[in-house]
Protein backbone atom coordinates (compact mmCIF):
# COMPACT_ATOMS: atom_id res chain seq x y z
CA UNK A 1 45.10 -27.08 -48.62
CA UNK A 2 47.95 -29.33 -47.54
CA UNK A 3 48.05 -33.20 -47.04
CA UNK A 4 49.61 -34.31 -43.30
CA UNK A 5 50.40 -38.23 -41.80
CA UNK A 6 49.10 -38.47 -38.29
CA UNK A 7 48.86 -40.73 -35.78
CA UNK A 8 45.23 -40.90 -34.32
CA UNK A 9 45.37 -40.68 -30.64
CA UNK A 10 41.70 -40.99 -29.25
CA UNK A 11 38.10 -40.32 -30.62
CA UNK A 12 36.53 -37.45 -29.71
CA UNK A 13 32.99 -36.94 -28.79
CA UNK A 14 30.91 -36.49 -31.73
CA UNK A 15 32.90 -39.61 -33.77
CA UNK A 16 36.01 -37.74 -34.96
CA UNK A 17 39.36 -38.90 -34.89
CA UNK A 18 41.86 -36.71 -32.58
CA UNK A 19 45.65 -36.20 -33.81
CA UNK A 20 48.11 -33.78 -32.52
CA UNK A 21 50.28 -31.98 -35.38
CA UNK A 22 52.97 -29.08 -33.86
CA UNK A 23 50.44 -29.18 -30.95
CA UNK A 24 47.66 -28.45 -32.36
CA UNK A 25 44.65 -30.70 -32.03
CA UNK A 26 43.44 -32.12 -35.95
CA UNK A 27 40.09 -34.30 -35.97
CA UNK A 28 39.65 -36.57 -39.09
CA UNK A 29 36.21 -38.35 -39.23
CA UNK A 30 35.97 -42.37 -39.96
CA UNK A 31 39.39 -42.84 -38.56
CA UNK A 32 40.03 -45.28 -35.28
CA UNK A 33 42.26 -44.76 -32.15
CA UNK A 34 46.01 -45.93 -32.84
CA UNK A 35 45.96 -45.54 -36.78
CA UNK A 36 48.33 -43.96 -38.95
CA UNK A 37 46.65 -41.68 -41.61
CA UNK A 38 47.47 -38.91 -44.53
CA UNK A 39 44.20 -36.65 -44.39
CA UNK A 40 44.00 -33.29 -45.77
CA UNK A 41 43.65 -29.88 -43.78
CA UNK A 42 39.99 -28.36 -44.79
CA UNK A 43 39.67 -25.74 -42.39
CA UNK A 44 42.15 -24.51 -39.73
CA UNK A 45 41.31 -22.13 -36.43
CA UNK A 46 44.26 -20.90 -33.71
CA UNK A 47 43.65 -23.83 -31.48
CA UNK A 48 42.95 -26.82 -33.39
CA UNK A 49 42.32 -28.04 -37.64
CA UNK A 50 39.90 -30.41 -38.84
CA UNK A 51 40.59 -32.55 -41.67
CA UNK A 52 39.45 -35.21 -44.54
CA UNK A 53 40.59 -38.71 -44.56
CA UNK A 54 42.73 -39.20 -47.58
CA UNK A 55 44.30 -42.55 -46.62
CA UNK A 56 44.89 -45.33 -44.00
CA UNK A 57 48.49 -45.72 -44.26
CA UNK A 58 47.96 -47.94 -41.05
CA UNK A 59 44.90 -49.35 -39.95
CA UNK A 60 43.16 -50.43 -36.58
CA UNK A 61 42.67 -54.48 -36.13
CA UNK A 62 39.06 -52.97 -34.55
CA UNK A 63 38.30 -51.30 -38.11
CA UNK A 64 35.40 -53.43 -40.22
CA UNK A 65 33.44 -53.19 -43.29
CA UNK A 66 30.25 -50.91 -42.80
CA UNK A 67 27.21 -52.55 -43.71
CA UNK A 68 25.40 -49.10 -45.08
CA UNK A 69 26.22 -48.18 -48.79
CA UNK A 70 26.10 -44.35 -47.54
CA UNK A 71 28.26 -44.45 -44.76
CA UNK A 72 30.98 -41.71 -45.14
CA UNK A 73 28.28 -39.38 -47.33
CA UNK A 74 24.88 -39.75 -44.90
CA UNK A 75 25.76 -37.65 -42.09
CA UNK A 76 23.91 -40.24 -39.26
CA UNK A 77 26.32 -42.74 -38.60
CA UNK A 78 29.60 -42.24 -37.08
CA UNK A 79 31.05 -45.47 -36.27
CA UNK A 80 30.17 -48.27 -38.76
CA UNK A 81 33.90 -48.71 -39.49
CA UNK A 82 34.19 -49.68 -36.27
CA UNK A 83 34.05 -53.08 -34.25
CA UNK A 84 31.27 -52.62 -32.12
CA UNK A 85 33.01 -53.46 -28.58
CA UNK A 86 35.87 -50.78 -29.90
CA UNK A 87 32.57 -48.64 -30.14
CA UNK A 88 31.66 -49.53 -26.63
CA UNK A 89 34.70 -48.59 -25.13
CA UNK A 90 35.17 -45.16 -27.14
CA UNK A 91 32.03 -44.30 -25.71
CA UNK A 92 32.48 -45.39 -22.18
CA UNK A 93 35.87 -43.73 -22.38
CA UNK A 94 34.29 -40.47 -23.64
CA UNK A 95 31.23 -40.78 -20.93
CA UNK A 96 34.28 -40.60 -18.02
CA UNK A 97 36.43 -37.88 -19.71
CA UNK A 98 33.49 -35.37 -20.29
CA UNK A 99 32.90 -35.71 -16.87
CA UNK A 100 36.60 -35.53 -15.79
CA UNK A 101 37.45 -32.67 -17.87
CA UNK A 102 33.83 -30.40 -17.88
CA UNK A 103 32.59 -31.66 -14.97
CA UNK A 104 35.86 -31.41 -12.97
CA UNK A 105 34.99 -34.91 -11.12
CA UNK A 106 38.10 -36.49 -10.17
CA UNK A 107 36.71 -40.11 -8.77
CA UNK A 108 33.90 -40.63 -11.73
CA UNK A 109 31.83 -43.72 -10.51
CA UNK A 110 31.54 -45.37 -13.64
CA UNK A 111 29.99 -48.77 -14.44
CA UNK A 112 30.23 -50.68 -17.28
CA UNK A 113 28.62 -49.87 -20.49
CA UNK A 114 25.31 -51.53 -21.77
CA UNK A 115 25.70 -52.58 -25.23
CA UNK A 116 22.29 -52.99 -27.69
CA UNK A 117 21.18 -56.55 -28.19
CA UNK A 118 21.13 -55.03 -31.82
CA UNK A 119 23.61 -52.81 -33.61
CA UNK A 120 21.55 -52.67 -36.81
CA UNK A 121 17.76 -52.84 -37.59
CA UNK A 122 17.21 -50.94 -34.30
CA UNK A 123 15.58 -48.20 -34.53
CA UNK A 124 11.82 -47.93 -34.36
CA UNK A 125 11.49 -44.22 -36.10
CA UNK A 126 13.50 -42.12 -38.50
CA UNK A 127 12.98 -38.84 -39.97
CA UNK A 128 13.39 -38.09 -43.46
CA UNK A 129 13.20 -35.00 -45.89
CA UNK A 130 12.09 -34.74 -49.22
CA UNK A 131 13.11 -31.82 -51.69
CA UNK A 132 12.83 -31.64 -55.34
CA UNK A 133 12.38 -35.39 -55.39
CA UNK A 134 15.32 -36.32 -53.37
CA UNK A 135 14.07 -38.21 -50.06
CA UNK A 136 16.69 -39.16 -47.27
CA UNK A 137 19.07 -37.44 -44.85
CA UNK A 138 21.28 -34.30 -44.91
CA UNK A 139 24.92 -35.16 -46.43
CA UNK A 140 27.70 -35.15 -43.24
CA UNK A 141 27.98 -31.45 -42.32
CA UNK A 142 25.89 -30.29 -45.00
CA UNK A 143 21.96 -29.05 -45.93
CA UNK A 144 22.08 -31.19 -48.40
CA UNK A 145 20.26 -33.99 -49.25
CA UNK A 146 21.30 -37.65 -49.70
CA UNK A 147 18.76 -39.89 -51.65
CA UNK A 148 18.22 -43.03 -49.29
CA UNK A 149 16.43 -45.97 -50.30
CA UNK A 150 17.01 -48.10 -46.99
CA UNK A 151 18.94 -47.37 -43.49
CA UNK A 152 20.23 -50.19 -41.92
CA UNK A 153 19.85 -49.22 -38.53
CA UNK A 154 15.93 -48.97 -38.95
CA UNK A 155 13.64 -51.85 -38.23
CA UNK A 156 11.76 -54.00 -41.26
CA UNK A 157 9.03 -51.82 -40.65
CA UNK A 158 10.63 -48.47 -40.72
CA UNK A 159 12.42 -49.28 -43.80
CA UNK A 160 8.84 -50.56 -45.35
CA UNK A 161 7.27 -47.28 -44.29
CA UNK A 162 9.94 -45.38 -46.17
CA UNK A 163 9.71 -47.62 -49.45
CA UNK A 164 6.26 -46.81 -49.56
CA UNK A 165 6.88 -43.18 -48.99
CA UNK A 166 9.27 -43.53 -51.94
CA UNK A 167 6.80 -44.82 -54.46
CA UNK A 168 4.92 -42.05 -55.74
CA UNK A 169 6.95 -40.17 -58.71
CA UNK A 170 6.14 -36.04 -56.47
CA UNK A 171 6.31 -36.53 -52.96
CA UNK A 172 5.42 -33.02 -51.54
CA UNK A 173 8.23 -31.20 -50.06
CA UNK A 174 8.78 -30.88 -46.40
CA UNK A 175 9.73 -33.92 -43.68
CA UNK A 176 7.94 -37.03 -42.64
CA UNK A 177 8.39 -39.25 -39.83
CA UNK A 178 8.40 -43.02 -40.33
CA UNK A 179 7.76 -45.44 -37.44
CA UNK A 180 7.00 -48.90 -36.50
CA UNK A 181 3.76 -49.70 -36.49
CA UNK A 182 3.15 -49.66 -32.32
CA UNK A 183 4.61 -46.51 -31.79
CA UNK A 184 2.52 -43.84 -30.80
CA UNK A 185 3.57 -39.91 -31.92
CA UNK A 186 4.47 -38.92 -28.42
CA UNK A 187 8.09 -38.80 -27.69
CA UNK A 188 9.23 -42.37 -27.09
CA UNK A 189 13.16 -43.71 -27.38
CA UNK A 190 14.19 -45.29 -30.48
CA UNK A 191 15.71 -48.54 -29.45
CA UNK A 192 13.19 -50.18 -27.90
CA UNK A 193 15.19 -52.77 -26.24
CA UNK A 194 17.73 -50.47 -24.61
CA UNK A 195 15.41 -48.22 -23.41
CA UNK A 196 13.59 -51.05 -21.40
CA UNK A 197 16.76 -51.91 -19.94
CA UNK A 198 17.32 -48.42 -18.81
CA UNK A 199 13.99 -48.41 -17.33
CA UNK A 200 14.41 -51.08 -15.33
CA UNK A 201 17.64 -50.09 -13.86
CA UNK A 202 15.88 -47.07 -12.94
CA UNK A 203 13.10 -49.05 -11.36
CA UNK A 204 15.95 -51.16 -9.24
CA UNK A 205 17.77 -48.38 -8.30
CA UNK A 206 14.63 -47.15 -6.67
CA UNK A 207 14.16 -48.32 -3.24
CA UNK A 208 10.38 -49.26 -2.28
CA UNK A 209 7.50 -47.55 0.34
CA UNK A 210 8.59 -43.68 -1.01
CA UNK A 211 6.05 -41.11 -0.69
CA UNK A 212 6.74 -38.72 -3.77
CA UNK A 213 7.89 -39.24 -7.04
CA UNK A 214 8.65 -36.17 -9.21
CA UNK A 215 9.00 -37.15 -12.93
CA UNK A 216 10.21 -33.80 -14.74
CA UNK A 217 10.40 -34.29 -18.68
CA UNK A 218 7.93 -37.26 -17.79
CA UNK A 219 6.53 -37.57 -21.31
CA UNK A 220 4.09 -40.29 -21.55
CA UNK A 221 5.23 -41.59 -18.30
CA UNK A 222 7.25 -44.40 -19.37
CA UNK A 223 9.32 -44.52 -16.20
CA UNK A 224 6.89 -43.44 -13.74
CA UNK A 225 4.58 -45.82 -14.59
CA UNK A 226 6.96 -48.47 -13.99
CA UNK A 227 7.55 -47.13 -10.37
CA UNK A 228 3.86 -47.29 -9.30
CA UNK A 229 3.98 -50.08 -6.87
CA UNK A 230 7.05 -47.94 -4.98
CA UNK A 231 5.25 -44.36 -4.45
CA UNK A 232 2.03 -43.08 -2.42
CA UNK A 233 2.17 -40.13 -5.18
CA UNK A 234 3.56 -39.45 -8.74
CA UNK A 235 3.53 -36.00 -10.58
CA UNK A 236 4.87 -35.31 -13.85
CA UNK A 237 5.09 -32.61 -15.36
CA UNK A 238 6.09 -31.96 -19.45
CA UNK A 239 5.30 -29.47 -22.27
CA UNK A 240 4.01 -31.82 -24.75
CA UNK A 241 0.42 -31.80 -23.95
CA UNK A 242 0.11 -34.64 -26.50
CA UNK A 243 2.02 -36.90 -24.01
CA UNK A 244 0.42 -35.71 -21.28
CA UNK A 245 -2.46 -36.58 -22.58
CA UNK A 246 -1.36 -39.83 -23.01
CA UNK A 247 0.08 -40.57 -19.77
CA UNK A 248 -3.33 -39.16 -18.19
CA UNK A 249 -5.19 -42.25 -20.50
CA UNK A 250 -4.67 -44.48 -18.12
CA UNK A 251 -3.59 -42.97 -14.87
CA UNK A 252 -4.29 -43.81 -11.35
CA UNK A 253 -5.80 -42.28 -8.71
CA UNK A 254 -2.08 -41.25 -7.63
CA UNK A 255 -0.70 -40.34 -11.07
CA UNK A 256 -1.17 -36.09 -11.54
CA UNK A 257 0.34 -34.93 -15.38
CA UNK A 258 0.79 -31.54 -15.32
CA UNK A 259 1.34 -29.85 -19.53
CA UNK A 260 3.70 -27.19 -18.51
CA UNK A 261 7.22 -25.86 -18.70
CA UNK A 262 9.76 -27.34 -16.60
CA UNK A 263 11.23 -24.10 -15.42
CA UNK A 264 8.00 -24.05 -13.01
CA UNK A 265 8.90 -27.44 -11.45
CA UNK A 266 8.52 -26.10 -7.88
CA UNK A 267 5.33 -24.27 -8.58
CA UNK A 268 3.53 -27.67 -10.15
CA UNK A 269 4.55 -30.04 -7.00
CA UNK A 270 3.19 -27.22 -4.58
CA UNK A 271 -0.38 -27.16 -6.89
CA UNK A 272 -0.08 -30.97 -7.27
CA UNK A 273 -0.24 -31.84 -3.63
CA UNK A 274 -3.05 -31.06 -1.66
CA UNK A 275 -2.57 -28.81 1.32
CA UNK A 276 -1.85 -30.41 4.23
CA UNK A 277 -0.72 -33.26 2.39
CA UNK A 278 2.61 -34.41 2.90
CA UNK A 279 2.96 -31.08 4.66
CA UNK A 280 4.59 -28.60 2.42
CA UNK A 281 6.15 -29.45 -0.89
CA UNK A 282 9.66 -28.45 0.49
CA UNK A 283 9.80 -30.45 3.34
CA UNK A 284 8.21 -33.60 1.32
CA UNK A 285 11.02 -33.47 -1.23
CA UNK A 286 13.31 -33.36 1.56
CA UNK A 287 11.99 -36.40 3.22
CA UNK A 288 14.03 -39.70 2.63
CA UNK A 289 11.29 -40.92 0.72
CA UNK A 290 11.56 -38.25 -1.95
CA UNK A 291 12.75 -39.55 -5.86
CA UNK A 292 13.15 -37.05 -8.64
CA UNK A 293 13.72 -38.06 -12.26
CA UNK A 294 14.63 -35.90 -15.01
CA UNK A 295 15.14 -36.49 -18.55
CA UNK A 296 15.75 -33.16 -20.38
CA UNK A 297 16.48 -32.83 -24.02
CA UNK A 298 20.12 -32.39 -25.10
CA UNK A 299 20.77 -28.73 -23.99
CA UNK A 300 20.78 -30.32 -20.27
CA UNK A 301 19.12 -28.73 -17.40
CA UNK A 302 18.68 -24.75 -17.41
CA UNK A 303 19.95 -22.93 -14.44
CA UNK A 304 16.63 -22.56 -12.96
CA UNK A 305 15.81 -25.94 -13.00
CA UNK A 306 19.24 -26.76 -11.29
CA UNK A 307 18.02 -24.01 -8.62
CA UNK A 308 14.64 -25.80 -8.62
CA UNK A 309 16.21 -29.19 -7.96
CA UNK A 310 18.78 -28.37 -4.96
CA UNK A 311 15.68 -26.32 -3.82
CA UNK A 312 13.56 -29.62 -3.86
CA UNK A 313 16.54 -31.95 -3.24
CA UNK A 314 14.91 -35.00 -3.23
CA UNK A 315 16.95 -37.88 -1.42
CA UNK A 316 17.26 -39.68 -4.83
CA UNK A 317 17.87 -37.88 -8.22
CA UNK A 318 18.14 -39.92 -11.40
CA UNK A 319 19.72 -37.94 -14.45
CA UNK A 320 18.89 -39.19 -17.52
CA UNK A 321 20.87 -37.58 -20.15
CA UNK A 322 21.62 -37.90 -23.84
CA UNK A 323 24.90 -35.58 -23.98
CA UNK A 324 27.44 -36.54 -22.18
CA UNK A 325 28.96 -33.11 -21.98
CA UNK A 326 25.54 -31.08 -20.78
CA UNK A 327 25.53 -34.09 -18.01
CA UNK A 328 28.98 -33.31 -16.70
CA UNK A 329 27.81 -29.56 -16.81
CA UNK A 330 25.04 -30.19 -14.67
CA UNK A 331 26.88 -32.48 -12.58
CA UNK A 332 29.38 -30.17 -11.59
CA UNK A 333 26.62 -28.05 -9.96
CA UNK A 334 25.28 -30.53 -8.36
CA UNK A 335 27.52 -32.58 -6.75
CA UNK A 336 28.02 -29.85 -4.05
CA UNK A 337 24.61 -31.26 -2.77
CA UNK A 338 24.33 -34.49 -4.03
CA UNK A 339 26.77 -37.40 -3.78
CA UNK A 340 27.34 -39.50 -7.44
CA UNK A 341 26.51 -42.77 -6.83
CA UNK A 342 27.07 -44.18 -10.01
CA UNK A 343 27.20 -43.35 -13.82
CA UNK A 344 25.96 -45.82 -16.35
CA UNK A 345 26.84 -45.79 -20.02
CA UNK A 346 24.17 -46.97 -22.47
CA UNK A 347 24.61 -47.89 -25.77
CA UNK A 348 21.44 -46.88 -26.74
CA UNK A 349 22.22 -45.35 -30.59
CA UNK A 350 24.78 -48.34 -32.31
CA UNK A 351 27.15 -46.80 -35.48
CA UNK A 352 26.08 -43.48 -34.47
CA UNK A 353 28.22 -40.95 -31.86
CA UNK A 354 25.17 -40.59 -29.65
CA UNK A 355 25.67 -41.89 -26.19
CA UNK A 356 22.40 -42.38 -23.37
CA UNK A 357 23.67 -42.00 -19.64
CA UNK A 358 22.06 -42.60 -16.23
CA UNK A 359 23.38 -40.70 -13.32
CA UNK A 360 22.28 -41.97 -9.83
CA UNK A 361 22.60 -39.03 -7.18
CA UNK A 362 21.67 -39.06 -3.63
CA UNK A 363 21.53 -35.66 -0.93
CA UNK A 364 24.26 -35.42 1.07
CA UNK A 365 23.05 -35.18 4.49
């Protein structure tokens, strides 16, 4: 292995550094935009090298002390060297050149960034693994485990649930999920104050008196539920039964959950609606008073549910996407029959790489 000095150019997606060295792209984690480094090559393909920080010959005036005694060894964290508005803007920056560069959009619509209210002590679950009596997270790039006592980036209670998961001398094998003590076990965003802000720029970006509202990935309904007072019908549709059983708790008279698969989008709208109501399912999604949210994990939308959605088109489509590069993917279908109104960076996973994004579409006529 050899040692190099590089100049880091930009942060990747994904937290690591990116320097050029006789062309070739290197990425060295935990290093900042406009430093000079030495890092060793571990690992070198034909078109770019990754590498391991040795030392900061020059360093960033945005790079800070992280707060987490395993930062650098816990592989969740990306960023907690890094002053959080230099965080913002890496990830705003990435947000626009995923789409630029997958998504071949030339005039991206971007709006500012939302940051968290909190950049530590945010998150309302964690997962954790226990093997051979080590309980924590996998090592950066590794199967193995680190032995965690506290994460700073979990609430009081989260980090209360995993002391007291820590206190008997054999914990069984296997993984356990630790949450605050309101959340349910259905799918629910981590940073609770982020993902009410999201919500409600969802809800404004609705415009009232619509007729349909497809939710697709709906979950427990936590946006359709806040877009009630705008629709004459909702339907959502999801796999997990349990949150379809949930959002069904305490559903309206014009709330339908459907537990299925996605792919059948189409199908669960036409046995949703009632014949003769609001005509055919087509020509209702066509209507100007048509909304259609989705929300899909971060593998994106599959081609069928692409089809299924220019099929529909609904007059308003709301993206909700956690992977930036999956979203310009998508987008790059789509925009040949829907217009991008505007794409909205949200912070909604502090000192990690993750990055939430809301895309706001409309049909072109």
């Amino acid at each position: 292995m050899r040692v190099v000095d590089l100049k880091i150019e930009d942060v990747a997606f994904g937290g690591k550094g990116v320097a050029r060295e006789q062309g070739k792209a290197v990425f060295v984690p935990y290093t900042i935009d406009g430093e000079m480094v030495s890092a060793e090559i571990v690992r070198e393909k034909k078109q770019f090298a990754e590498a391991e920080l040795v030392e900061v010959k020059q360093s960033s005036p945005d790079r800070v002390a992280p707060l987490c005694p395993y930062f650098g060894r816990c592989g969740g964290c990306a960023y907690q060297h890094i002053d959080y508005q230099h965080q913002l803007a890496i990830k705003w920056r990435q947000v626009r050149d995923a789409l630029q560069r997958i998504g071949k959009l030339k005039d991206v619509p971007m709006r500012p960034i939302i940051s968290s209210p909190r950049q530590y002590a945010y998150r309302n679950r964690i997962t954790v693994h226990a093997l051979d009596g080590v309980i924590g997270f996998f090592r950066r790039d590794s199967h193995r485990l680190i032995d965690i006592e506290r994460c700073p980036i979990s609430g009081d209670e989260v980090n209360a649930a995993l002391a007291e998961l820590r206190e008997p001398k054999h914990v069984r094998d296997g993984h356990y999920t630790l949450r605050s003590g309101t959340k349910s076990r259905v799918f629910s965003q981590v940073n609770d104050e982020v993902a009410q802000t999201l919500r409600n720029l969802i809800v404004d970006l609705v415009p009232p008196n619509q007729r349909l509202l497809i939710d697709a990935y709906c979950g427990a309904g936590f946006f359709a539920k806040a877009l009630l007072d705008k629709f004459e019908r909702v339907i959502g549709i999801d796999w997990d039964r349990f949150a379809i059983a949930a959002a069904k708790e305490n559903a309206t008279d014009k709330e339908i959950y459907i537990s299925g698969d996605v792919e059948d989008v189409e199908a669960a709208v036409s046995a949703a609606i009632p014949r003769g109501n609001l005509q055919t399912p087509a020509l209702a999604a066509a209507s100007a008073a048509t909304t259609m949210i989705v929300d899909p994990p971060a593998t994106g939308l599959t081609e069928s549910v692409r089809k299924a959605i220019i099929d529909l088109r609904p007059q308003t489509l709301i993206y909700v996407s956690c992977n930036p590069p999956t979203l310009a993917r998508d987008l790059k279908e789509l925009q040949h029959r829907f217009a991008i109104n505007s794409i909205t960076p949200l912070d909604m996973f502090p000192q990690t790489a993750e990055i939430e994004v809301l895309a706001h579409l409309e049909a072109r006529c």
